[in-house]
N, C-alpha and C. Protein backbone atom coordinates (compact mmCIF):
# COMPACT_ATOMS: atom_id res chain seq x y z
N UNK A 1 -40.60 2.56 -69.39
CA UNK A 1 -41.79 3.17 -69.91
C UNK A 1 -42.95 2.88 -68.95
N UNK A 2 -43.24 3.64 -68.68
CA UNK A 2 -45.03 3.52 -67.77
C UNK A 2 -45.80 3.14 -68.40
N UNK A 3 -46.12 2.09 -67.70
CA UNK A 3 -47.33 0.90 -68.19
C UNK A 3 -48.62 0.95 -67.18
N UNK A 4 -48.58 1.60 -66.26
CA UNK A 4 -49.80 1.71 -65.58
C UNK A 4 -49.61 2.72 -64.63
N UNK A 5 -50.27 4.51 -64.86
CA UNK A 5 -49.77 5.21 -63.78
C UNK A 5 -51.37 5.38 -63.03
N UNK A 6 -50.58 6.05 -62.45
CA UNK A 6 -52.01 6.46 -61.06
C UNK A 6 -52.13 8.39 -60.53
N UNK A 7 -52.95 8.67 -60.39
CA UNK A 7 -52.63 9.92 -59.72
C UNK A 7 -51.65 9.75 -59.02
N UNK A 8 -50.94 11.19 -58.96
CA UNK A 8 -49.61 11.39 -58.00
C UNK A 8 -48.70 11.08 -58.42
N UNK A 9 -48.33 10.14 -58.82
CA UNK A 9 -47.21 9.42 -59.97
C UNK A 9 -46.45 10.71 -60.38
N UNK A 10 -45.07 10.37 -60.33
CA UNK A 10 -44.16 11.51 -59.93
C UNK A 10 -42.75 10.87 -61.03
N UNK A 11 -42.60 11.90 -61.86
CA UNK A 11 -41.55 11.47 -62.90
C UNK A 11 -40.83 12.40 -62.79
N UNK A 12 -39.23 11.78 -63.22
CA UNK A 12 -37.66 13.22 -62.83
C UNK A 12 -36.92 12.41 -64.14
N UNK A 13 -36.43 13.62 -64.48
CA UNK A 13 -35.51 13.45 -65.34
C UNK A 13 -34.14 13.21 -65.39
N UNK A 14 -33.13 13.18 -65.81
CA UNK A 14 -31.63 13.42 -64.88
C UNK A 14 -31.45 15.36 -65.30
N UNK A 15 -30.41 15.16 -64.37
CA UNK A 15 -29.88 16.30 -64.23
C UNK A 15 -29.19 17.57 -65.71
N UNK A 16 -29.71 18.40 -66.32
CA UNK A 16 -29.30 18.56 -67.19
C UNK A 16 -28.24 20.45 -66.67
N UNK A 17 -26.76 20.78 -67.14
CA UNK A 17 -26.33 21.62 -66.94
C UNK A 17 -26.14 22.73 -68.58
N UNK A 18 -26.37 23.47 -67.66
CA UNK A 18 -27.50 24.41 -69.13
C UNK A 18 -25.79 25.24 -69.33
N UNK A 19 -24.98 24.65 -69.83
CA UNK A 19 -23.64 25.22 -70.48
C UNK A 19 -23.85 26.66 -71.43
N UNK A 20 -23.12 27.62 -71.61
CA UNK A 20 -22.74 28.45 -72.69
C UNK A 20 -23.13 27.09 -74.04
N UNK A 21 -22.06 26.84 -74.04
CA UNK A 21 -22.23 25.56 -75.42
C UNK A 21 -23.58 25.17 -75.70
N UNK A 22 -24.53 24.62 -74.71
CA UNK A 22 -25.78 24.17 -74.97
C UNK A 22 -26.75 24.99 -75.70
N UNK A 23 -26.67 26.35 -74.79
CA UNK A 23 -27.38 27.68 -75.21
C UNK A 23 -27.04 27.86 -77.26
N UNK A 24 -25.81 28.13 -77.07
CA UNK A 24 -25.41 28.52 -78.44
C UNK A 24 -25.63 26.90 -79.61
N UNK A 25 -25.45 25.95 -79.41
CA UNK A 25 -26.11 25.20 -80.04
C UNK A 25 -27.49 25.18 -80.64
N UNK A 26 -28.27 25.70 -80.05
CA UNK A 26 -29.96 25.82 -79.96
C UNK A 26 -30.33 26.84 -80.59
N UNK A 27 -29.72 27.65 -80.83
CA UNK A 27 -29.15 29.01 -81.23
C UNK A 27 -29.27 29.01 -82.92
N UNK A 28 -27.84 28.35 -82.84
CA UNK A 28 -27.06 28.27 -84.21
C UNK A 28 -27.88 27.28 -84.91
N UNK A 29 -28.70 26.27 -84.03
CA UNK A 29 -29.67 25.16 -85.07
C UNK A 29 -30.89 25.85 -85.58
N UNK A 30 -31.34 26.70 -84.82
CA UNK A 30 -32.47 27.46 -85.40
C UNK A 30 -32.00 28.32 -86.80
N UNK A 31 -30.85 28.77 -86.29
CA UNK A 31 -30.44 29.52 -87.60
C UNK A 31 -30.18 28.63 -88.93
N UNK A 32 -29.38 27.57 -88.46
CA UNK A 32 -29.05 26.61 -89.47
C UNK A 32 -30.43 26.01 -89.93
N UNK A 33 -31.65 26.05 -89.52
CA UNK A 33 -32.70 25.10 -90.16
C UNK A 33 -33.41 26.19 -91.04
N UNK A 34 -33.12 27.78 -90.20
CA UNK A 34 -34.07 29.17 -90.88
C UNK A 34 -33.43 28.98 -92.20
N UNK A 35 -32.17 29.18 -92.45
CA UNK A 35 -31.22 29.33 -93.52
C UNK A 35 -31.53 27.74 -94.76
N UNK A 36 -31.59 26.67 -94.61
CA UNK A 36 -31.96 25.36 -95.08
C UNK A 36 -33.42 25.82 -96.00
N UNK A 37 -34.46 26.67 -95.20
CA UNK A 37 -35.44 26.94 -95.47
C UNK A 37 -35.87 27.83 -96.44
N UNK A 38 -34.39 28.46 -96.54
CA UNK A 38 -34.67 30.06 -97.42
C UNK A 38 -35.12 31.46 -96.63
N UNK A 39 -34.99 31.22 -95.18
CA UNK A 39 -35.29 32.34 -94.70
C UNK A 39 -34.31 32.90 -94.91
N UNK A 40 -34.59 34.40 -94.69
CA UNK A 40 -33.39 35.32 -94.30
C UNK A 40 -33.06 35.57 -93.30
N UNK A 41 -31.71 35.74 -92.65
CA UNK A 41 -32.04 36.03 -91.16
C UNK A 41 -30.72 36.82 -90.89
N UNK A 42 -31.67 38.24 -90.21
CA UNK A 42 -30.55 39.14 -89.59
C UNK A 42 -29.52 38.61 -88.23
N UNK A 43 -28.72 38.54 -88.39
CA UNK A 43 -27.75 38.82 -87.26
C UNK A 43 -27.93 39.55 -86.04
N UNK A 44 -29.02 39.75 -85.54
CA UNK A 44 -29.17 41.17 -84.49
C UNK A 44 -28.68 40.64 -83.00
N UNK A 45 -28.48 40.95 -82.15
CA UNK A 45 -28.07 40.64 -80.70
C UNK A 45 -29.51 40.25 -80.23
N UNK A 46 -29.75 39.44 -79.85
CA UNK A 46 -30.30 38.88 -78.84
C UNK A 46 -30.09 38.57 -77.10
N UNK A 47 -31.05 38.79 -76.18
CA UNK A 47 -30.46 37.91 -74.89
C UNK A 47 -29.81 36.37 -74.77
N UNK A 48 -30.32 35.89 -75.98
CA UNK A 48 -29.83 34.23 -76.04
C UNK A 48 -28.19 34.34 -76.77
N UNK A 49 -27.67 35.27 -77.10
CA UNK A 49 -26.51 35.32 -77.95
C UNK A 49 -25.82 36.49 -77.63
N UNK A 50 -26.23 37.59 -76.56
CA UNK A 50 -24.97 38.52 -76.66
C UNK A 50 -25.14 38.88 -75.12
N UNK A 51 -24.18 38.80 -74.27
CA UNK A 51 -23.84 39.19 -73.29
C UNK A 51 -24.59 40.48 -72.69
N UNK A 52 -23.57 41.21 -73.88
CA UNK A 52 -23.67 42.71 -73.15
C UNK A 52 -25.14 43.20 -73.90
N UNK A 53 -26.38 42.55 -74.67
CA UNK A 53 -27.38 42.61 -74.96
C UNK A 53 -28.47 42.14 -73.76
N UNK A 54 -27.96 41.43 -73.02
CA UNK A 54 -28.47 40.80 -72.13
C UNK A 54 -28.70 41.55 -70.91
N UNK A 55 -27.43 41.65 -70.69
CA UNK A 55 -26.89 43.02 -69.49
C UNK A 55 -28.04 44.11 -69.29
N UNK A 56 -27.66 44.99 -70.75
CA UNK A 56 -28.57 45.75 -71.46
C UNK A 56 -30.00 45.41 -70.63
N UNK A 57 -30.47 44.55 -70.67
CA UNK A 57 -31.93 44.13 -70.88
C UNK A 57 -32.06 43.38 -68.99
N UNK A 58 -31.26 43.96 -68.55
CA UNK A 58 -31.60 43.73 -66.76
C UNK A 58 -31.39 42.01 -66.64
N UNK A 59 -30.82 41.24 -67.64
CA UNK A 59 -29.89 39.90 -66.86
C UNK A 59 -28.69 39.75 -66.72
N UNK A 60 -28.23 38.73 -66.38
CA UNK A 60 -26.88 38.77 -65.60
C UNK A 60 -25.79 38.24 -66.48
N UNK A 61 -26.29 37.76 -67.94
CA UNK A 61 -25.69 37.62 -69.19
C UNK A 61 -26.65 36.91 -69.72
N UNK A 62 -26.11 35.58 -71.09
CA UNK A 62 -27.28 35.26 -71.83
C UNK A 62 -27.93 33.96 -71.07
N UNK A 63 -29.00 33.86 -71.73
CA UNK A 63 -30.30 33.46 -71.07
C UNK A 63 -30.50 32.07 -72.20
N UNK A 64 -30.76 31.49 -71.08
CA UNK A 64 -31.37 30.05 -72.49
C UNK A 64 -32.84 30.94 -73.32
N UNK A 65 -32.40 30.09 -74.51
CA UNK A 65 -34.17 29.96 -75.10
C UNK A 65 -35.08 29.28 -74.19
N UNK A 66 -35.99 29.14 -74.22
CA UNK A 66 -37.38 29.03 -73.29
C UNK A 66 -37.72 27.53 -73.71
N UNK A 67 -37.58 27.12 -75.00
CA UNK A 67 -37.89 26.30 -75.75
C UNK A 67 -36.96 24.62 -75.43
N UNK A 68 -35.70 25.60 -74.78
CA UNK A 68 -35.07 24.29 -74.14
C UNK A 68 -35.72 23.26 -73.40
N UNK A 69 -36.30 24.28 -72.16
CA UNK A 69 -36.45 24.03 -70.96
C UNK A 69 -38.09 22.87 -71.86
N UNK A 70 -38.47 23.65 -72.77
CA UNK A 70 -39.98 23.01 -73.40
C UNK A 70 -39.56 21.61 -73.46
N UNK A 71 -38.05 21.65 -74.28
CA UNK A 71 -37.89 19.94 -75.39
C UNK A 71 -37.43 19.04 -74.03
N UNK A 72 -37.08 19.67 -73.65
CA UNK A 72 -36.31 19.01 -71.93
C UNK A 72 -38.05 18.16 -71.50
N UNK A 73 -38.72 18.53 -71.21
CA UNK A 73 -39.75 17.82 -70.43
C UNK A 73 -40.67 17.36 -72.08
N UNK A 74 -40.23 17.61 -72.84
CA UNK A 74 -40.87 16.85 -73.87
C UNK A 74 -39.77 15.25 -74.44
N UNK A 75 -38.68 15.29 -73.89
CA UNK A 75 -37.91 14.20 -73.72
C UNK A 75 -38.44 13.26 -72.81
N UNK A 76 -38.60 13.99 -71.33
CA UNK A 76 -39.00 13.19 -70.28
C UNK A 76 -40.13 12.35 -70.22
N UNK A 77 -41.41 13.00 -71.01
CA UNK A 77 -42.83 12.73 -71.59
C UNK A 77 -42.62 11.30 -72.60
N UNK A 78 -41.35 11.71 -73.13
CA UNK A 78 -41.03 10.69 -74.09
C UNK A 78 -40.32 9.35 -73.75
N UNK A 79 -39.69 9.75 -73.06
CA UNK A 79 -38.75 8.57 -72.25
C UNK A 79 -40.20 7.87 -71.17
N UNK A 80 -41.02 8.37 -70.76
CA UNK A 80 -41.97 7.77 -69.97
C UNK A 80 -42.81 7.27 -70.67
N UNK A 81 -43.55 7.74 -71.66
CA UNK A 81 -44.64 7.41 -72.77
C UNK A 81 -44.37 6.57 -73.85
N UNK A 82 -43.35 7.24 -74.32
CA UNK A 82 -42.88 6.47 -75.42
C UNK A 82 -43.74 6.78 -76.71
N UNK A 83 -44.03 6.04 -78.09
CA UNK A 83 -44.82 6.15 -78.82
C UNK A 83 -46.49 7.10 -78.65
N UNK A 84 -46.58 6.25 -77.48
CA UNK A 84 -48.06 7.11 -77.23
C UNK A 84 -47.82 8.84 -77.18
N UNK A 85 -47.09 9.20 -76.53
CA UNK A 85 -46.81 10.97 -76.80
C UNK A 85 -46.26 11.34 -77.61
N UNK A 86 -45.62 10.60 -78.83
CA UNK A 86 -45.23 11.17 -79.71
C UNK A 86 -46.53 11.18 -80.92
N UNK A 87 -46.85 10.16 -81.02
CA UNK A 87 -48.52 10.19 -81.86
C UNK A 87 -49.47 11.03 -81.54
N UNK A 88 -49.83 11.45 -79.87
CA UNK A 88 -51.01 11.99 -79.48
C UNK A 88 -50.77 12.79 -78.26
N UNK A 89 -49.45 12.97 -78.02
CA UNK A 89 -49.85 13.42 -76.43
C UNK A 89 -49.78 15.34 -77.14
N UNK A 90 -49.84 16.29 -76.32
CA UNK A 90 -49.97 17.71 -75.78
C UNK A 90 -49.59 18.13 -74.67
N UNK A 91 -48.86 19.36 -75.22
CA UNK A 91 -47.81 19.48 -74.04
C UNK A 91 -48.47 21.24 -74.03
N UNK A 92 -48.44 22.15 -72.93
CA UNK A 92 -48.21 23.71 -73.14
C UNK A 92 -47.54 24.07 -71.90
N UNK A 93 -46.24 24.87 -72.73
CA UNK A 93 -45.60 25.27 -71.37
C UNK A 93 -45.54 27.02 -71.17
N UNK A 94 -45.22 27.79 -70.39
CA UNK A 94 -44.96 28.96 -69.91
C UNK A 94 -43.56 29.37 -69.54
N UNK A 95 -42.80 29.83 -69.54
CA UNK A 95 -41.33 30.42 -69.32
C UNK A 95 -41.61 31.44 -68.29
N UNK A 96 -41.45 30.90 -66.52
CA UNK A 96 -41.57 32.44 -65.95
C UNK A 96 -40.31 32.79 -65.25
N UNK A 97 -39.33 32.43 -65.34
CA UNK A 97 -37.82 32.17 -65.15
C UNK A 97 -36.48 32.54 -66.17
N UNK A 98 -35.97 33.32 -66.35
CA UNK A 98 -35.16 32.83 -67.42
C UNK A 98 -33.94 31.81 -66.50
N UNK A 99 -33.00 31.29 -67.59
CA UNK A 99 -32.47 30.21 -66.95
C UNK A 99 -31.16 30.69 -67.77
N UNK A 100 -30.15 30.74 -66.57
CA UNK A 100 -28.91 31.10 -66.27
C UNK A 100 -27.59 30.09 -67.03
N UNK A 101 -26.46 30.90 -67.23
CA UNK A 101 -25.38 29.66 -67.80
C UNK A 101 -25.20 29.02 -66.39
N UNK A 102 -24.89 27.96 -66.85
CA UNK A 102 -24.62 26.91 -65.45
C UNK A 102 -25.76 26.58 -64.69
N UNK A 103 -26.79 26.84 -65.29
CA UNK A 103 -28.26 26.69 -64.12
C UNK A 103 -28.06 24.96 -64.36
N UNK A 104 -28.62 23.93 -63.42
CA UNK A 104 -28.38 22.66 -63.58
C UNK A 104 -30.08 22.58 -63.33
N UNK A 105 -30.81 22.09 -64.61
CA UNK A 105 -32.21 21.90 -64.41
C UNK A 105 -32.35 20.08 -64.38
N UNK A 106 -33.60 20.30 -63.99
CA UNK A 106 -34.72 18.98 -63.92
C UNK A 106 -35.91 19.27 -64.13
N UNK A 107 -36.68 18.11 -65.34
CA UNK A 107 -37.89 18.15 -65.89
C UNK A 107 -38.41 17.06 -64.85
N UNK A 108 -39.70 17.77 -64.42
CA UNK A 108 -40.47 17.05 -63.89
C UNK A 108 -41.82 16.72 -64.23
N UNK A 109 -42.66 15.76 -64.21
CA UNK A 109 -44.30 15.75 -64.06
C UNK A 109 -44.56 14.74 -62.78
N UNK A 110 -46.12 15.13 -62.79
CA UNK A 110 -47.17 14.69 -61.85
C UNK A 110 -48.21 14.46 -62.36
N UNK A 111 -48.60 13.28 -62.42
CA UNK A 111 -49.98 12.61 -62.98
C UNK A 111 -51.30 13.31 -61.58
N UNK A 112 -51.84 14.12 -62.52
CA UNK A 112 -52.68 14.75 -62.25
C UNK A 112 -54.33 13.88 -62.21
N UNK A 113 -54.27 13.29 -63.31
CA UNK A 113 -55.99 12.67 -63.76
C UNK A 113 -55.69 11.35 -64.60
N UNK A 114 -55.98 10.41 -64.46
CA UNK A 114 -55.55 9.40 -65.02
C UNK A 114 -56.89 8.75 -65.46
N UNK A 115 -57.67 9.33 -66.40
CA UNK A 115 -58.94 8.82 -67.11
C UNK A 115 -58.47 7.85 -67.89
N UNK A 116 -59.89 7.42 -68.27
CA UNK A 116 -59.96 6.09 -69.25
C UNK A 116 -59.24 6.53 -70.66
N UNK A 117 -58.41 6.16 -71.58
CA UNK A 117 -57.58 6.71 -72.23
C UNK A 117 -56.36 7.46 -72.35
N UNK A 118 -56.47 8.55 -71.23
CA UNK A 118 -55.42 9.22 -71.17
C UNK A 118 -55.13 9.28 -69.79
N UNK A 119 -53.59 10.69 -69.71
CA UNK A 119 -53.40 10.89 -68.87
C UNK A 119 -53.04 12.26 -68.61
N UNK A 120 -53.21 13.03 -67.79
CA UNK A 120 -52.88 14.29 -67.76
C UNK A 120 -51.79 14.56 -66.62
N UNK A 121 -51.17 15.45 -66.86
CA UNK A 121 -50.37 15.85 -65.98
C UNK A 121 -49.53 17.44 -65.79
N UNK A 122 -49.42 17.83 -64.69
CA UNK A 122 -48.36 19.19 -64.76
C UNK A 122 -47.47 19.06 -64.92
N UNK A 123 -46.32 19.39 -65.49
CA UNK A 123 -45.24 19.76 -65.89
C UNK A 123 -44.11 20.81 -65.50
N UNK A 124 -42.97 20.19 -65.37
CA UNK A 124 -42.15 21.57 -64.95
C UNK A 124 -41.04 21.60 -65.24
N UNK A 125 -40.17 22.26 -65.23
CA UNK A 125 -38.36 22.34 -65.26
C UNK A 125 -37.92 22.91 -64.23
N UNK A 126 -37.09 22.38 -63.40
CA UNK A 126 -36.60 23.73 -61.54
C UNK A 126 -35.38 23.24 -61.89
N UNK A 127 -34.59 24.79 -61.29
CA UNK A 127 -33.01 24.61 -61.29
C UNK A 127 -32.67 23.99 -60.14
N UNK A 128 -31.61 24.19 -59.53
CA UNK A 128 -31.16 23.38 -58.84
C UNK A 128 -31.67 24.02 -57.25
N UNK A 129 -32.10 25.18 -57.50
CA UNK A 129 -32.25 25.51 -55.73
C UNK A 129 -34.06 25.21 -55.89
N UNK A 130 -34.31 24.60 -56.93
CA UNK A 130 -35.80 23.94 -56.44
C UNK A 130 -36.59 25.01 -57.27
N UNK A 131 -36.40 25.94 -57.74
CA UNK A 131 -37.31 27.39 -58.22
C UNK A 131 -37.57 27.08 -59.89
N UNK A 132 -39.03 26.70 -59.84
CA UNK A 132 -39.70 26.33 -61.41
C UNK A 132 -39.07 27.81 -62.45
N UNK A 133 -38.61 27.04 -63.24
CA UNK A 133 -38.35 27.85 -64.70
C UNK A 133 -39.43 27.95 -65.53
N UNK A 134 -40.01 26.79 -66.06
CA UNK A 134 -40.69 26.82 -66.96
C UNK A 134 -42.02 25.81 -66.56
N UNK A 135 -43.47 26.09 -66.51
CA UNK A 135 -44.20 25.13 -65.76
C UNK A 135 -45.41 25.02 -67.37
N UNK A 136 -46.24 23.76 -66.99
CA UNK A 136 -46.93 23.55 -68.20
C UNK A 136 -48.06 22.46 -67.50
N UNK A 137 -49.05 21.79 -68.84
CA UNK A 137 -49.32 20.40 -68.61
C UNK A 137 -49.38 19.70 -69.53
N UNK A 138 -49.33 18.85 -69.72
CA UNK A 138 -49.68 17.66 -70.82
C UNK A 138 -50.59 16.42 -70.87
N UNK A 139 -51.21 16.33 -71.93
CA UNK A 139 -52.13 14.88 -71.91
C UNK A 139 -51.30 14.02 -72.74
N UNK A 140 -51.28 12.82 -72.13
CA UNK A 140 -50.91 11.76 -73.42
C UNK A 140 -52.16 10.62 -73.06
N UNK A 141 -52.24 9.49 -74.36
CA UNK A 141 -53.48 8.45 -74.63
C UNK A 141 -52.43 7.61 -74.27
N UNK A 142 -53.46 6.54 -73.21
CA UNK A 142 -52.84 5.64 -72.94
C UNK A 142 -53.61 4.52 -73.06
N UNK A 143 -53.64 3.54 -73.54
CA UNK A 143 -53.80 2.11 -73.71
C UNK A 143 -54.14 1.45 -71.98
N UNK A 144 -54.97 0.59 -71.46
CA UNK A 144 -54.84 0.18 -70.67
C UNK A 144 -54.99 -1.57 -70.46
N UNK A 145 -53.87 -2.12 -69.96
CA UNK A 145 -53.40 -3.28 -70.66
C UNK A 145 -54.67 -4.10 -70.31
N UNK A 146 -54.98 -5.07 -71.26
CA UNK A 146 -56.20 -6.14 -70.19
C UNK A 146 -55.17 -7.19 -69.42
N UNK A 147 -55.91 -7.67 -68.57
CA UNK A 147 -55.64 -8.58 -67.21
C UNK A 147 -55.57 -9.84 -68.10
């Protein structure tokens, strides 16, 4: 956990491989929590769930949710922060990538501003040939220890 960062301060995540399986998990939990809830929910093809919907729609099959790539660097935020970003931090990300079966991503940040209290930083997810998927920033409150 980071106990004292600085501008520049440079955080990686491990390596995550964005499987068929992973996709459809993320999928089927949304449905499973809509359904828990009393929603109703149509069955329709989606890019995240049907191939040849995907095709259809100018990709090369299905496409992660966007939201992955979000919880992915909201893990990393977490694994670095700890408590403090789960109480207070803010995250906003953008999807300008979709992300491929087999894409092998990494969440990254960069401590951008490291004020009295908090910390800010950019945010990102890149596949493996280095090309941002999903980019953002986040503040989290940080405590600064006394001497």
């Amino acid at each position: 956990m980071a106990e004292h960062v600085e501008v520049g301060d440079e955080f990686s995540s491990f390596p995550l491989i964005m499987t068929r399986e992973r996709m459809r998990w993320y999928c089927d939990a949304l449905e499973t929590a809509a359904s828990q809830s009393g929603e109703f929910i149509v069955a329709e093809p989606t890019i995240h769930t049907d191939d040849e919907y995907a095709r259809q729609n100018g990709l090369p099959g299905i496409v992660a949710d966007g939201m992955i790539s979000t919880n992915y660097i909201s893990s990393l935020l977490y694994r670095t922060f700890g408590v403090a970003y789960l109480a207070g931090g803010e995250l906003r990300t953008k999807f300008i990538r979709p992300v491929v079966e087999d894409a092998i991503l990494r969440a990254r940040a960069v401590v951008t501003d490291a004020e009295a209290g908090a910390v800010a930083l950019d945010v990102w997810v890149e596949d493996e040939t280095g090309q941002k998927v999903t980019v953002g920033d986040a503040r989290v409150p940080v405590q600064e220890r006394k001497a």
